[in-house]
C-alpha atoms as a PDB file:
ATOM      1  CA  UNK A   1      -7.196  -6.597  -4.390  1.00  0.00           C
ATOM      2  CA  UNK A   2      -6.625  -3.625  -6.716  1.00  0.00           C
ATOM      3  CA  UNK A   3      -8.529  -4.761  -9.346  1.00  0.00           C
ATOM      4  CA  UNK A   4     -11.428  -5.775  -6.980  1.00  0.00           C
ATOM      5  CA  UNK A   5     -11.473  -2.239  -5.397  1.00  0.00           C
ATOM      6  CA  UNK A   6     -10.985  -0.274  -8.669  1.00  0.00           C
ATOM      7  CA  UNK A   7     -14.248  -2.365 -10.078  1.00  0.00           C
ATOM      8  CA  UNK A   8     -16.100  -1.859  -7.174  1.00  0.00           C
ATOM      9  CA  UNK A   9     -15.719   1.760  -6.990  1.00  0.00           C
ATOM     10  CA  UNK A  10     -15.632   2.566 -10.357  1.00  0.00           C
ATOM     11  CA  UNK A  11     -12.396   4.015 -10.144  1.00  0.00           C
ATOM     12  CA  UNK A  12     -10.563   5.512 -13.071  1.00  0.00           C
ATOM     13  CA  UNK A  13      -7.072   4.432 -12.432  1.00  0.00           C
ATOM     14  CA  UNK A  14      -5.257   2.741  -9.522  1.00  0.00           C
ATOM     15  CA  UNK A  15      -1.632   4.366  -9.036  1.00  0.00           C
ATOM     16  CA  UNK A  16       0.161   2.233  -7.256  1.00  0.00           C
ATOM     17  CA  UNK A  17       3.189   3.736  -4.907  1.00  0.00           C
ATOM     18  CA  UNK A  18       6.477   2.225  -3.962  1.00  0.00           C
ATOM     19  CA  UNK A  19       7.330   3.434  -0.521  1.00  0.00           C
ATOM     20  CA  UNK A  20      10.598   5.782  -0.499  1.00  0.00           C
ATOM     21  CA  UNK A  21      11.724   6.081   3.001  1.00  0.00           C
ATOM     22  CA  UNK A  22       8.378   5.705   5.447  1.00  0.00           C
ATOM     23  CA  UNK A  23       8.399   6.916   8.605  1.00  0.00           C
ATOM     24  CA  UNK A  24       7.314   3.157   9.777  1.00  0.00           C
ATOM     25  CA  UNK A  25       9.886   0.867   8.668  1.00  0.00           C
ATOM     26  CA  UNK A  26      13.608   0.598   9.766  1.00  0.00           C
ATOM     27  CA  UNK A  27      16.124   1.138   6.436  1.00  0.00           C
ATOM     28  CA  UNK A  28      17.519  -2.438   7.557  1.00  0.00           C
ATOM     29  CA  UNK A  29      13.953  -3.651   6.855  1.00  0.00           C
ATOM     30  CA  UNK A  30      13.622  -2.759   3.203  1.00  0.00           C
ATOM     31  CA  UNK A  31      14.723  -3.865  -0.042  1.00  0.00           C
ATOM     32  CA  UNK A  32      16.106  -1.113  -1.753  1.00  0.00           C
ATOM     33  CA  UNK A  33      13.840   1.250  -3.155  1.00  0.00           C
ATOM     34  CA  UNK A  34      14.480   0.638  -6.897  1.00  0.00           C
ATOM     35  CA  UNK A  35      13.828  -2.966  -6.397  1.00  0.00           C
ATOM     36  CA  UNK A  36      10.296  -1.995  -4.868  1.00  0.00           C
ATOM     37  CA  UNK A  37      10.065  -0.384  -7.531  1.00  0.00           C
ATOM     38  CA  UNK A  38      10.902  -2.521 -10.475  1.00  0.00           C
ATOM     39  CA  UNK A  39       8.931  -5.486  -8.978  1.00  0.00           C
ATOM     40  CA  UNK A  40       5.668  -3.603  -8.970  1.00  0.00           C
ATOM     41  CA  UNK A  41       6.029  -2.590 -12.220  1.00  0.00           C
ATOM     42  CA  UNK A  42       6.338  -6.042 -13.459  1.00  0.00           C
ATOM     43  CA  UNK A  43       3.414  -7.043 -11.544  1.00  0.00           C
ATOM     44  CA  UNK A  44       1.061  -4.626 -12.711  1.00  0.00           C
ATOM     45  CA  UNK A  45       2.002  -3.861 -16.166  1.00  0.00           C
ATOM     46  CA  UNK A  46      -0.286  -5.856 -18.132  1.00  0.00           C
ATOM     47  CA  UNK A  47      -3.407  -3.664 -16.568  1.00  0.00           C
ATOM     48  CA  UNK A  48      -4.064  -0.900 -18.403  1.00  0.00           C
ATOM     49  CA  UNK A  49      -5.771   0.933 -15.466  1.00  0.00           C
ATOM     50  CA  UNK A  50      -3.265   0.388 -13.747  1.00  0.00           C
ATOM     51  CA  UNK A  51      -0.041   2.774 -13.112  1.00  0.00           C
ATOM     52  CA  UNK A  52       3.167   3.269 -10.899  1.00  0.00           C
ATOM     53  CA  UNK A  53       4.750   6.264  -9.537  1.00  0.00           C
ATOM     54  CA  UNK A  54       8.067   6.993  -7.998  1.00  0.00           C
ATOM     55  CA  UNK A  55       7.298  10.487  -6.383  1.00  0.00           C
ATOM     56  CA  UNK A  56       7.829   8.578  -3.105  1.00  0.00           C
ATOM     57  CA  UNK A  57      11.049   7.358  -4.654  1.00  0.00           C
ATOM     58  CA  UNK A  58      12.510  10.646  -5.828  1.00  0.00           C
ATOM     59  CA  UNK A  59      11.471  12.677  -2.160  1.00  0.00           C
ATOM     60  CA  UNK A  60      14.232  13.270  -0.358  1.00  0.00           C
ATOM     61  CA  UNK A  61      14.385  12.412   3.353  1.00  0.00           C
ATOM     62  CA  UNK A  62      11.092  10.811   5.175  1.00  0.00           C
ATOM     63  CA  UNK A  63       8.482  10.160   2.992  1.00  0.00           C
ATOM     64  CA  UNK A  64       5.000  11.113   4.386  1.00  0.00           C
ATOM     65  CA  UNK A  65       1.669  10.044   3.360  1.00  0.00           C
ATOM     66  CA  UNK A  66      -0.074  13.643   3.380  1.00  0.00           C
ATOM     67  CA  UNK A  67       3.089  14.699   1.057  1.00  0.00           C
ATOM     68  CA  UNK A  68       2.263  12.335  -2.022  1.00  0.00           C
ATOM     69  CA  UNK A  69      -1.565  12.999  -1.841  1.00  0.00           C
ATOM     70  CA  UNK A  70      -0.587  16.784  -2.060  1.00  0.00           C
ATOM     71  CA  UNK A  71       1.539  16.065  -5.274  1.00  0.00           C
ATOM     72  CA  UNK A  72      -0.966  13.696  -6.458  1.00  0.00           C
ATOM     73  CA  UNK A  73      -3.590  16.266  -5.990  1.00  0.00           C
ATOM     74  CA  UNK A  74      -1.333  18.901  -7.802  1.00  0.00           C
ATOM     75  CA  UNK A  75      -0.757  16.241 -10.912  1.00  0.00           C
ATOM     76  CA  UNK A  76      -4.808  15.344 -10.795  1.00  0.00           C
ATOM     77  CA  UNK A  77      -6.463  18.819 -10.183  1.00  0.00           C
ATOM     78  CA  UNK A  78      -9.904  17.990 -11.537  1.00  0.00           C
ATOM     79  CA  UNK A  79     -10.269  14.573  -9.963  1.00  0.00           C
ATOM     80  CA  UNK A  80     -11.141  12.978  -6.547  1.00  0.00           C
ATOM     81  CA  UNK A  81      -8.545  11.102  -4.775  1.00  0.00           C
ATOM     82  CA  UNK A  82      -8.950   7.827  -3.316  1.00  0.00           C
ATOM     83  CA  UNK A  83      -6.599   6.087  -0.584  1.00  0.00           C
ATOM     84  CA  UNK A  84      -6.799   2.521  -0.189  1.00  0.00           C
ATOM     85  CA  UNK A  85      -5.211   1.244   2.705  1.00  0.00           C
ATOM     86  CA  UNK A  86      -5.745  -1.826   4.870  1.00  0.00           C
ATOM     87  CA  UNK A  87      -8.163  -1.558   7.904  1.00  0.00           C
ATOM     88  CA  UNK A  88      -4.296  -2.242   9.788  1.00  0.00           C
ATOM     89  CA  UNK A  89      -3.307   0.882   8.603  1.00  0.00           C
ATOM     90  CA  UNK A  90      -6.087   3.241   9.073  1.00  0.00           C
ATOM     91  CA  UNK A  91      -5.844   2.216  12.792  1.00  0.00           C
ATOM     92  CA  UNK A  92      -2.655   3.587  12.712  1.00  0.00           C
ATOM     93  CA  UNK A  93      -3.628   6.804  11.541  1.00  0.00           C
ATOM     94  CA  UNK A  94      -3.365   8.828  14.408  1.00  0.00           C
ATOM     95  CA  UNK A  95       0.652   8.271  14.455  1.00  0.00           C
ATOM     96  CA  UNK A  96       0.285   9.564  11.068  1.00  0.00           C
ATOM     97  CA  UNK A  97       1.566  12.900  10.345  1.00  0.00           C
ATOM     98  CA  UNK A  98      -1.152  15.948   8.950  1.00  0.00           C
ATOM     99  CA  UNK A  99      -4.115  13.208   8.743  1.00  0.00           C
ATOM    100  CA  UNK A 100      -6.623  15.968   8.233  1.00  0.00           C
ATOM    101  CA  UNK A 101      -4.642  16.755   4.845  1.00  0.00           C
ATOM    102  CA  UNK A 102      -5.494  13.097   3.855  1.00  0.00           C
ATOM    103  CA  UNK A 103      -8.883  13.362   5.053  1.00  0.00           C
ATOM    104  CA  UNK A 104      -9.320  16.610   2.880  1.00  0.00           C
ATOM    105  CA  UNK A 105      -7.965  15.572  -0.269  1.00  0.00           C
ATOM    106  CA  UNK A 106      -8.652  11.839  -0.358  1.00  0.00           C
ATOM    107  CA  UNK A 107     -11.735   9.695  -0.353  1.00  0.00           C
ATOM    108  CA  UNK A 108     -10.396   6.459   1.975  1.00  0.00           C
ATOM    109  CA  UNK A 109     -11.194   3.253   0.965  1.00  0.00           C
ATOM    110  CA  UNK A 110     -10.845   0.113   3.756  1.00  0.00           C
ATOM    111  CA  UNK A 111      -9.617  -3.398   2.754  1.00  0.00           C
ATOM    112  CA  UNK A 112     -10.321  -5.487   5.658  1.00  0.00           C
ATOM    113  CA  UNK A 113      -6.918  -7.346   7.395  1.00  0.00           C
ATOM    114  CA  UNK A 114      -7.606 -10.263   9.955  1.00  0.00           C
ATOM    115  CA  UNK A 115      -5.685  -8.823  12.492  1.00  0.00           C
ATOM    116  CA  UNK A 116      -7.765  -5.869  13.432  1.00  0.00           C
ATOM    117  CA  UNK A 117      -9.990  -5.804  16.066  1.00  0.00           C
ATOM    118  CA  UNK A 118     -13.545  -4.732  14.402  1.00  0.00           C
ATOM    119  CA  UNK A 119     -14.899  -3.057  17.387  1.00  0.00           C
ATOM    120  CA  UNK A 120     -11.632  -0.752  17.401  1.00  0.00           C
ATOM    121  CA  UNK A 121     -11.835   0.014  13.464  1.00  0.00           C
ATOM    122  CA  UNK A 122     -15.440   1.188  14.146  1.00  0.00           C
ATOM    123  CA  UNK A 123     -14.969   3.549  16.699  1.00  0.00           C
ATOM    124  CA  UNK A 124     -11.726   4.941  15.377  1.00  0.00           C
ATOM    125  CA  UNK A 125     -13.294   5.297  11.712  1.00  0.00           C
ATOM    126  CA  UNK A 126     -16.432   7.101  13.164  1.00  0.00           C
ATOM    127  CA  UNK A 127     -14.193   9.037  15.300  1.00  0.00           C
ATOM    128  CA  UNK A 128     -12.455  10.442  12.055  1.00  0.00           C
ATOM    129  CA  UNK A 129     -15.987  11.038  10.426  1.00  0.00           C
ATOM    130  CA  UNK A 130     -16.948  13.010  13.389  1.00  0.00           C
ATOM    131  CA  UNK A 131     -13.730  14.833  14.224  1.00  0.00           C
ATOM    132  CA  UNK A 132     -12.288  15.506  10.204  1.00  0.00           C
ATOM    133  CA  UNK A 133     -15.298  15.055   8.095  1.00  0.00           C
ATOM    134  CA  UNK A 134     -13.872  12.119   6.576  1.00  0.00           C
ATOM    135  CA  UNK A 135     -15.098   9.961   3.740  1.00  0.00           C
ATOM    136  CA  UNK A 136     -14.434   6.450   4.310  1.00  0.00           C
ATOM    137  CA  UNK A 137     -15.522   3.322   2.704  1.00  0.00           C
ATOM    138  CA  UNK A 138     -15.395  -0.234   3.486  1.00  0.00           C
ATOM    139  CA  UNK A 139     -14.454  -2.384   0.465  1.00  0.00           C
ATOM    140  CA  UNK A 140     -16.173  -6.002   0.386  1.00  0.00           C
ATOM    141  CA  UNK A 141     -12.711  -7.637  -1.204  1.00  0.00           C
ATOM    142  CA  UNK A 142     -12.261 -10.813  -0.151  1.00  0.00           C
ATOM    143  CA  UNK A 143      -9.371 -11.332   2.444  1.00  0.00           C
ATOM    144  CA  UNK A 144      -6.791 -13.297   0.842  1.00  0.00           C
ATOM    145  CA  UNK A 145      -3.639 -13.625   3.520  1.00  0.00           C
ATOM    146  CA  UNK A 146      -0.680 -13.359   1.876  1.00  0.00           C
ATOM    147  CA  UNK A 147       1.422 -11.060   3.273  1.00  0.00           C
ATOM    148  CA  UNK A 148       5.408  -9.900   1.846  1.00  0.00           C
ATOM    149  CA  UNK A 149       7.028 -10.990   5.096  1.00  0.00           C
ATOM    150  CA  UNK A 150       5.012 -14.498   4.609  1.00  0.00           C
ATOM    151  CA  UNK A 151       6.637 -14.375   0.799  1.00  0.00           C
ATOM    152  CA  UNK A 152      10.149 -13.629   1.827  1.00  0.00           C
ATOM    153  CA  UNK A 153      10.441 -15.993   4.736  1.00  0.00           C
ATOM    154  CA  UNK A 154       9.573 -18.703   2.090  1.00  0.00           C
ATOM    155  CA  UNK A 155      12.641 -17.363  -0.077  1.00  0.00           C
ATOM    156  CA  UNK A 156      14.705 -17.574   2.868  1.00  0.00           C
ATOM    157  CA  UNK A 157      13.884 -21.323   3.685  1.00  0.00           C
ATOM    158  CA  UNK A 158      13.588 -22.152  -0.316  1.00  0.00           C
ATOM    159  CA  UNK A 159      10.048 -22.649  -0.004  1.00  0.00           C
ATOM    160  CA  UNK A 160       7.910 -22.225  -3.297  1.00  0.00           C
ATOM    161  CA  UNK A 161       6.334 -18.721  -3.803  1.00  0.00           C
ATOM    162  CA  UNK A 162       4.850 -19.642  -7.049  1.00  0.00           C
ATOM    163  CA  UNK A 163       0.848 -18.701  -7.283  1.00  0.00           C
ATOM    164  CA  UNK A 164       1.962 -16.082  -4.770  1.00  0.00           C
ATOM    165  CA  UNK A 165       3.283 -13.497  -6.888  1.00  0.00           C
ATOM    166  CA  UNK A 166       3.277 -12.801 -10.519  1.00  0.00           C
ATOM    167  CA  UNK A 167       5.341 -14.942 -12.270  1.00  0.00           C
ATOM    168  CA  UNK A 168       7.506 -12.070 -13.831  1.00  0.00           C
ATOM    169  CA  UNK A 169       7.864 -11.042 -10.111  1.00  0.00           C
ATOM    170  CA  UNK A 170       8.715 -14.122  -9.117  1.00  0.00           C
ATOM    171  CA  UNK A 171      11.907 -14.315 -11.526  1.00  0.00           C
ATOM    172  CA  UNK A 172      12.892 -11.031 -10.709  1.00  0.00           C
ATOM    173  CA  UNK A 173      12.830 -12.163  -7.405  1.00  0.00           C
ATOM    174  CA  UNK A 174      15.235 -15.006  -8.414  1.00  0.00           C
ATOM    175  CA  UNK A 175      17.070 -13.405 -10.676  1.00  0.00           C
ATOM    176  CA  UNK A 176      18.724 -10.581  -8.367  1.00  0.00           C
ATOM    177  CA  UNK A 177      18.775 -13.116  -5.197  1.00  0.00           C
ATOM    178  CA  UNK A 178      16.545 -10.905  -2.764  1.00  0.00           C
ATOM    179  CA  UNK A 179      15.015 -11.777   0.590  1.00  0.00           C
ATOM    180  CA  UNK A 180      17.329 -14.772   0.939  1.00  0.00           C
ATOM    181  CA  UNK A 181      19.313 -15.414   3.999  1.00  0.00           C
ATOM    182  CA  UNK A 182      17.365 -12.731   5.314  1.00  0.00           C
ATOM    183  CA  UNK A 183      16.438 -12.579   9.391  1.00  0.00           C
ATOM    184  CA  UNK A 184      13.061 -11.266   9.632  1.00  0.00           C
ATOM    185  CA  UNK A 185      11.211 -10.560  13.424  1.00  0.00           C
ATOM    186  CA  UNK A 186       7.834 -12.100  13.739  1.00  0.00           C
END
């Protein structure tokens, strides 16, 4: 998906962003943050346009979205941001904290997710174009549905996750024994 988006915008770079401690998830939910981490790196290293940062990672406490675009902006002063997020995501917005801060400094780009009402993306998208001035673009990357609590129920029921992941991902996976025996709500 990152590699469609970053050819169809023309982007630069794509700096992909292991979540620290997000306001969204429960602690008991997450694989520790170093492991987030260390897979994405593996995934992504062969790209050179592509590149990983652990602001997120070093930020102590609750680790907001409007906070690493700020930095990001700080580290990149003579570039336009963009934010891609999943059309899942941007309906969730409004529970986000300082969203006109993200609309300033970023240009958001929309990945479509199955499980989003279309009629409800519309209106809350040109709600935020009308209320914040923001810029917001719908990507055209296919939908592929594999999602990480699809991946780790697999683990858990020793299910095959090859094709799924990178395969360096995939042994990292194996080698440190994560997401088995794990309980996961649905």
């Amino acid at each position: 998906m990152a590699e469609y988006i970053r050819e169809e915008y023309s982007l630069d770079k794509v700096i992909f962003i292991p979540t620290g401690n997000p306001p969204h998830k429960l602690d008991n939910e997450l694989e520790s943050a170093q492991h987030r981490y260390n897979m994405v790196k593996l995934a992504i290293d062969n790209n050179p346009h592509f590149l990983i940062s652990d602001t997120e990672l070093k930020r102590n406490g609750v680790s907001y979205t409007f906070d690493t675009l700020t930095e990001l902006n700080k580290e990149y002063p003579n570039k336009k941001l963009c934010f891609i997020c999943g059309s899942d995501s941007i309906i969730q917005f409004p529970t986000w904290r300082n969203i006109d801060t993200i609309f300033e400094i970023a240009n958001i780009i929309v990945a479509d997710r199955h499980n989003v009402s279309q009629r409800e993306l519309v209106n809350m998208v040109d709600n935020y174009r009308n209320v914040y001035n923001a810029n917001i673009s719908f990507s055209s990357v296919p939908q592929i549905e594999i999602s990480s609590t699809h991946i780790r129920d697999r683990i858990k029921n020793s299910i095959s996750i090859h094709y799924m992941v990178p395969e360096a991902v995939m042994e990292y996976i194996m080698t440190n024994s994560l997401y088995q025996g794990e309980e996961h709500e649905h």
